[in-house]
Protein backbone atom coordinates (compact mmCIF):
# COMPACT_ATOMS: atom_id res chain seq x y z
CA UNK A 1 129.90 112.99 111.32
CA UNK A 2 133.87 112.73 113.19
CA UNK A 3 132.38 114.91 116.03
CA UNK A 4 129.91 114.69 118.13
CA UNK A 5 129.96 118.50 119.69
CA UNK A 6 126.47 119.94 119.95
CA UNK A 7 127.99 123.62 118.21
CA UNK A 8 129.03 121.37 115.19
CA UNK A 9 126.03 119.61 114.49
CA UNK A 10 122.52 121.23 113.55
CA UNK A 11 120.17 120.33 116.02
CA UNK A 12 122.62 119.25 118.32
CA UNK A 13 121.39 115.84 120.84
CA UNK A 14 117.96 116.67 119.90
CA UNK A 15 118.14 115.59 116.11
CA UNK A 16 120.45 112.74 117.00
CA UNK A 17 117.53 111.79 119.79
CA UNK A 18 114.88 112.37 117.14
CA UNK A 19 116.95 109.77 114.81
CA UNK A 20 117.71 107.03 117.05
CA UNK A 21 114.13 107.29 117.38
CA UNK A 22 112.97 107.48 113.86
CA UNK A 23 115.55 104.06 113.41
CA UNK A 24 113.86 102.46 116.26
CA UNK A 25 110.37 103.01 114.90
CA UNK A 26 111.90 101.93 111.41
CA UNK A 27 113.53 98.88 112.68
CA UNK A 28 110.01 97.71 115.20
CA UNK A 29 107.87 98.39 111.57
CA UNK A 30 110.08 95.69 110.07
CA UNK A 31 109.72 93.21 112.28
CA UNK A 32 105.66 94.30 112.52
CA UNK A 33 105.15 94.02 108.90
CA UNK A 34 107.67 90.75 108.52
CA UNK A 35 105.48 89.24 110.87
CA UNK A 36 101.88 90.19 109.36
CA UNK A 37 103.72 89.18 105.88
CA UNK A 38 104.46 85.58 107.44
CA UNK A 39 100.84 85.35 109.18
CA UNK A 40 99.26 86.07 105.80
CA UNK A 41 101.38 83.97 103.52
CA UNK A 42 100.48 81.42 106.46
CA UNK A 43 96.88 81.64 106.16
CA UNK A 44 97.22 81.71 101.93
CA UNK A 45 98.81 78.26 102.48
CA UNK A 46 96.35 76.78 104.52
CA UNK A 47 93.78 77.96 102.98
CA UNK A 48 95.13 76.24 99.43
């Protein structure tokens, strides 16, 4: 984790690409679902 040399890490900027990506798809299905989550509880409430 102290170095970012391509020779030290497994993968090299390929797996840390593939992460930042995984994260960023992560993060965006938060904020997806968060919304959806708010929409629904929403439509509970005006439907009661």
């Amino acid at each position: 984790m102290a170095t970012t040399d391509p020779e030290e890490t497994p993968g090299g900027p390929a797996r840390k690409a593939l992460w930042f990506v995984g994260l960023w798809i992560a993060g965006f299905a938060v904020v997806v679902g968060g919304a959806y989550a708010l929409k629904l509880i929403m439509g509970m409430v005006v439907g009661l």
